[in-house]
Structure formats: C-alpha cells, structure tokens
Protein backbone atom coordinates (compact mmCIF):
# COMPACT_ATOMS: atom_id res chain seq x y z
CA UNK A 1 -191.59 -49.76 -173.18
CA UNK A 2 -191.26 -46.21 -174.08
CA UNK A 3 -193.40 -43.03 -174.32
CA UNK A 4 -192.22 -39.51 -175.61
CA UNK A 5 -194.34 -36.00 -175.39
CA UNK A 6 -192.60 -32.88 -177.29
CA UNK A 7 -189.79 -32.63 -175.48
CA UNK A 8 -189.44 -35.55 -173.24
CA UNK A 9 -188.75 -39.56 -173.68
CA UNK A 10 -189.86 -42.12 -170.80
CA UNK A 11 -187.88 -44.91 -170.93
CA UNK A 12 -186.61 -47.94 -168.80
CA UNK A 13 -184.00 -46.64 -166.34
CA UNK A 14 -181.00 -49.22 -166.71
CA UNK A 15 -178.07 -49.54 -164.52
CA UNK A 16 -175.63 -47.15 -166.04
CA UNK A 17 -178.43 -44.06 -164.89
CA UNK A 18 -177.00 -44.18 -161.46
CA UNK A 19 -175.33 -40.99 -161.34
CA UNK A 20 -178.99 -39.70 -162.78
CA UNK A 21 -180.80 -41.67 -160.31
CA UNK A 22 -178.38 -40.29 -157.59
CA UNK A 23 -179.16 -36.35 -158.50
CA UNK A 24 -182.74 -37.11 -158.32
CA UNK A 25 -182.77 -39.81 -155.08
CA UNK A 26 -180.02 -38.73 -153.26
CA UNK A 27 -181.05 -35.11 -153.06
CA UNK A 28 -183.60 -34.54 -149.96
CA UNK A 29 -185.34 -31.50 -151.22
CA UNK A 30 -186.55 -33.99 -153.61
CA UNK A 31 -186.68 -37.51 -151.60
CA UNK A 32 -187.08 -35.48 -148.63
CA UNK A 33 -188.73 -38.54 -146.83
CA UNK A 34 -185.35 -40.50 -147.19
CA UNK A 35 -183.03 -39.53 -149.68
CA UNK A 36 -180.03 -42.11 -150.33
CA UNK A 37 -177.00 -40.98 -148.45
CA UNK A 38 -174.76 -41.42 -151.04
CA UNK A 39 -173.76 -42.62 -154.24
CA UNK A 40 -172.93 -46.06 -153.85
CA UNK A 41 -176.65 -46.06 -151.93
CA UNK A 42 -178.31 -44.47 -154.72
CA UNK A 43 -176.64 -47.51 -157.10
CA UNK A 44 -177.97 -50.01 -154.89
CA UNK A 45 -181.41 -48.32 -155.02
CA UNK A 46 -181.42 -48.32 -158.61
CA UNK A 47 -180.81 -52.21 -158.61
CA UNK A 48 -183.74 -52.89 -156.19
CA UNK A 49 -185.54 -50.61 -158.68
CA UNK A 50 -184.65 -52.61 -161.73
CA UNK A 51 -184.81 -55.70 -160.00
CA UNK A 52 -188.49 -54.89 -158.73
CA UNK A 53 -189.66 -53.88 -162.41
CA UNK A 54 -188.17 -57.46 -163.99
CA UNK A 55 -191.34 -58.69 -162.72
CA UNK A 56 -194.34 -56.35 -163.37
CA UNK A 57 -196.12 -56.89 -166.24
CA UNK A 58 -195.36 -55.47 -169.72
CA UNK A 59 -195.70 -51.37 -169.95
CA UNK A 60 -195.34 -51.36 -166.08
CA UNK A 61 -192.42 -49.76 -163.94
CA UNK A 62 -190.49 -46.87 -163.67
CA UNK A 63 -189.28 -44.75 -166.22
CA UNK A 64 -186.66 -42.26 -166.77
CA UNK A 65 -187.51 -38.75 -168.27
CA UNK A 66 -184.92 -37.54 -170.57
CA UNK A 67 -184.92 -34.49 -171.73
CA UNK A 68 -184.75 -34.75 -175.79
CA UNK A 69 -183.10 -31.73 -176.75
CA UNK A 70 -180.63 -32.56 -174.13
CA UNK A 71 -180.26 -36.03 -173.06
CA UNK A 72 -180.27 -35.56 -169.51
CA UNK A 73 -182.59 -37.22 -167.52
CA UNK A 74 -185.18 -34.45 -165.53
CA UNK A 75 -186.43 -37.46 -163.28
CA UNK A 76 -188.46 -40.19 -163.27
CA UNK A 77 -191.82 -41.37 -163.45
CA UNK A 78 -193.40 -44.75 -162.09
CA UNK A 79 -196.71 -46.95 -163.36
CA UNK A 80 -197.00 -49.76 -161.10
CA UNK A 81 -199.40 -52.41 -159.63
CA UNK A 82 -201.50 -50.09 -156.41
CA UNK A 83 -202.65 -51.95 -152.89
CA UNK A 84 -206.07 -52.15 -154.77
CA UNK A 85 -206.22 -54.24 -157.58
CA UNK A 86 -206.79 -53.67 -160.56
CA UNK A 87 -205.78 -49.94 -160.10
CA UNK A 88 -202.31 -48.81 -161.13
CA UNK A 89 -199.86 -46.65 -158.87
CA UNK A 90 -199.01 -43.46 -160.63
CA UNK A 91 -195.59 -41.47 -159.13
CA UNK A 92 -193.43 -39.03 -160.26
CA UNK A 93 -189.92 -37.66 -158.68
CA UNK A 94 -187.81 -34.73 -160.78
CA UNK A 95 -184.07 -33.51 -159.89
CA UNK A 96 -184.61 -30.15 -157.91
CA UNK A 97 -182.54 -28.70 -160.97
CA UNK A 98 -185.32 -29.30 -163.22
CA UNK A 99 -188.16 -28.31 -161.49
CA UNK A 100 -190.57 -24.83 -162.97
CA UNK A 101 -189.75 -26.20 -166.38
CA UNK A 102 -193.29 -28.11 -166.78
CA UNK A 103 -191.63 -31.32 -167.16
CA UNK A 104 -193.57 -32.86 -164.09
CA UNK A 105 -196.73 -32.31 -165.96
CA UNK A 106 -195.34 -32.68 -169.19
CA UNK A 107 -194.02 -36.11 -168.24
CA UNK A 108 -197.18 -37.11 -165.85
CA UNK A 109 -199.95 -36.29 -168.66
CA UNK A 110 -197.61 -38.82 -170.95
CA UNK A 111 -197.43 -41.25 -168.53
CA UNK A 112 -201.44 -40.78 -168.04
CA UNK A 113 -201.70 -41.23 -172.05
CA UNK A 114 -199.67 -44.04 -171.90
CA UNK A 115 -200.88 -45.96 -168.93
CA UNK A 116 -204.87 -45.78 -170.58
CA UNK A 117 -203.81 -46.15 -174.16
CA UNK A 118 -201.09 -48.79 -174.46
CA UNK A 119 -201.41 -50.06 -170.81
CA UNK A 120 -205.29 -50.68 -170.52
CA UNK A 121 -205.31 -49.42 -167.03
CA UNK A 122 -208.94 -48.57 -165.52
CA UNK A 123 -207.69 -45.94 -162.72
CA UNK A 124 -204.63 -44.36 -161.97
CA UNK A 125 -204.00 -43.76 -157.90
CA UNK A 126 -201.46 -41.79 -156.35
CA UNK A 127 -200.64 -41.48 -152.73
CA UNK A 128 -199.32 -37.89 -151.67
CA UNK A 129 -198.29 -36.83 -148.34
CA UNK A 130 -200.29 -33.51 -147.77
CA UNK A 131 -197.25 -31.14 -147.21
CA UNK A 132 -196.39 -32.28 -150.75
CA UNK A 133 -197.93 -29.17 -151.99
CA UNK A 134 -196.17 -29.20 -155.92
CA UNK A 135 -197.07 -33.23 -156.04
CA UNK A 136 -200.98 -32.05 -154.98
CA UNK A 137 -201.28 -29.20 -157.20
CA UNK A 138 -200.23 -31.59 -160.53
CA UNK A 139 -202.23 -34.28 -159.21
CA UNK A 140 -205.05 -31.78 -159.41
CA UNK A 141 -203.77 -30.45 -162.66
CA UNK A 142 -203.77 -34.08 -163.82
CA UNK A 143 -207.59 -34.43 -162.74
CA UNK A 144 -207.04 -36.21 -159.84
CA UNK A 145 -209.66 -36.79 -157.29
CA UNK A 146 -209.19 -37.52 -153.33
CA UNK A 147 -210.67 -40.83 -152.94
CA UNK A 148 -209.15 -41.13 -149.17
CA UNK A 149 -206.51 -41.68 -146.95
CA UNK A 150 -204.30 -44.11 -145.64
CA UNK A 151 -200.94 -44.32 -143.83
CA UNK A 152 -197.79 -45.27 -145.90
CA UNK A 153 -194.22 -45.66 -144.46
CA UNK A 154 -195.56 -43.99 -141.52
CA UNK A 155 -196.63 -40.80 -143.23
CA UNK A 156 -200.43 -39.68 -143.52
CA UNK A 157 -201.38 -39.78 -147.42
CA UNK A 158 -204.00 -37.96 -149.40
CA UNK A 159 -205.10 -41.16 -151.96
CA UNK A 160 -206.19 -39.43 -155.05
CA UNK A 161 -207.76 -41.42 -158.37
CA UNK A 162 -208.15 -40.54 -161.88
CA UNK A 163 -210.59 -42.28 -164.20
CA UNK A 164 -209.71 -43.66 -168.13
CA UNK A 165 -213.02 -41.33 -168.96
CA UNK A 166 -212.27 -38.38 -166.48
CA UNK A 167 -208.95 -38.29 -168.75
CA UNK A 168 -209.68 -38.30 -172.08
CA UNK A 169 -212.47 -35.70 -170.78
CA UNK A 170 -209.43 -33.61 -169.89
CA UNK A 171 -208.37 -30.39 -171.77
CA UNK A 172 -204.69 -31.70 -172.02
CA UNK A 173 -205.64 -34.98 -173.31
CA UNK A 174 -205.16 -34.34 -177.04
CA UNK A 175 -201.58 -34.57 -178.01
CA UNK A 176 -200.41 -35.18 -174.72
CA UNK A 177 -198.56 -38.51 -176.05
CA UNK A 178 -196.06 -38.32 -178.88
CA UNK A 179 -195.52 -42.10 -179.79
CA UNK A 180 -196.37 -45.17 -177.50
C-alpha cells in the first residue's frame, strides 16, 4: 500500500533501501535511543523490519517517505498494531538531513489520512519519550492528546491518542492525502 501528499510518496520500504534505512537508523541524533552501529546492522534491521510487516494486516507497516521531486527517501513512517487493541501505533523517524523541511508533518498528516480513510483505524497512539521535544510538538500539531504513560524499552513515555473524529475536525485535514 501506498499514500502520497504534494510532495511526498509512502511506500513499502524493500530491501534494496538499506543504505536509506542506514542514514536514517544508523544516525543517533535521529535513533538516539540505539542507532545501528553500522551498515551491515542497519541491513539486518531492515530485514527484521520487512520480515515483521509480512504479517500485519493489509495497509499496515512501515513506510518509506520519498521525496517526489527527488527520489530520496526523507525517512520513514510506521502504522502498526498498538499494546491496546484495536488502536493502531502511529511513528515517524526522518534522516537528520531532512529535518525543518515540514516533511515530518507533511508525511504524519498523510499517514493520519491514510490510516482513517483506507485503513479503518478507530485511534491512532503514539508513544514519545518526553525529551523528544520535535516528536511532541507534531504529535500536538497532529491533534494528539496525552492519554498516559507507560514504560517502553526502559524509557518513560508520554502515550498520546488521536481520534477518527478529532481528525477530520482538524484544520489540516482537507487535502492532506493525495491518492490512497
């Protein structure tokens, strides 16, 4: 499955996006809770990536942004199942290169779009570690709500939640999806 907005395209990452999937995960100002160390560890992260997606149900898993004008993929953006069913885990990572260009929100509003409209999702759920200050400010500018907290990989999380209705109530809403 595939979404676009004006100037990006979500798409399935496959397994020749390594050296894409490296300059995002193997760069710790980005995965700065555990970056891959190198290369051939950003390769096999990929693969557990891919190999985790096979199984999720269709118009779930994790997507590379590419940049349309471009082709170069900004970073990526995951829909998958969350600890509370029937509530979908929204994510987002971006290559430090890329970031002040919009293409978090740009990118995270499609994925939004996407996930209510061609998904059928109910509430989107995101856990951010409260340091995280750019993930908590676009959570916020996504509508996000703190719902909680919870401990993940050892790390305190803010859980935030956003609503199908709370969405499409949303000032960005119209247009925010190009093509489903």
């Amino acid at each position: 499955m595939t979404f676009e907005t004006s100037r990006l395209l979500a798409r399935p990452f496959e397994v020749s996006d390594h050296e894409a999937f490296h300059r995002i995960w193997g760069d710790p100002r980005v995965i700065w809770w555990g970056a891959t160390p190198d290369a051939a560890a950003s390769t096999r992260k990929l693969g557990e990536v891919l190999e985790r997606v096979r199984h999720l149900p269709a118009g779930q898993g994790w997507f590379a942004v590419v940049e349309k004008a471009s082709g170069v993929i900004v970073g990526d953006v995951v829909l998958i199942p969350y600890v509370t069913e029937p509530d979908l885990e929204l994510g987002w990572h971006f290559a430090f290169d890329s970031w002040g260009q919009g293409y978090a929100t740009e990118a995270s509003r499609g994925l939004v779009r996407y996930a209510f409209a061609c998904v059928n999702a109910t509430r989107l759920v995101a856990d951010i570690v409260p340091d995280n200050l750019r993930s908590m400010r676009l959570a916020a500018r996504l509508g996000m709500r703190r719902i909680g907290d919870r401990v993940r990989a050892t790390l305190p999380h803010v859980v935030l939640a956003l609503e199908r209705a709370e969405a499409e109530a949303a000032s960005w809403w119209p247009g925010a999806l190009v093509s489903p």
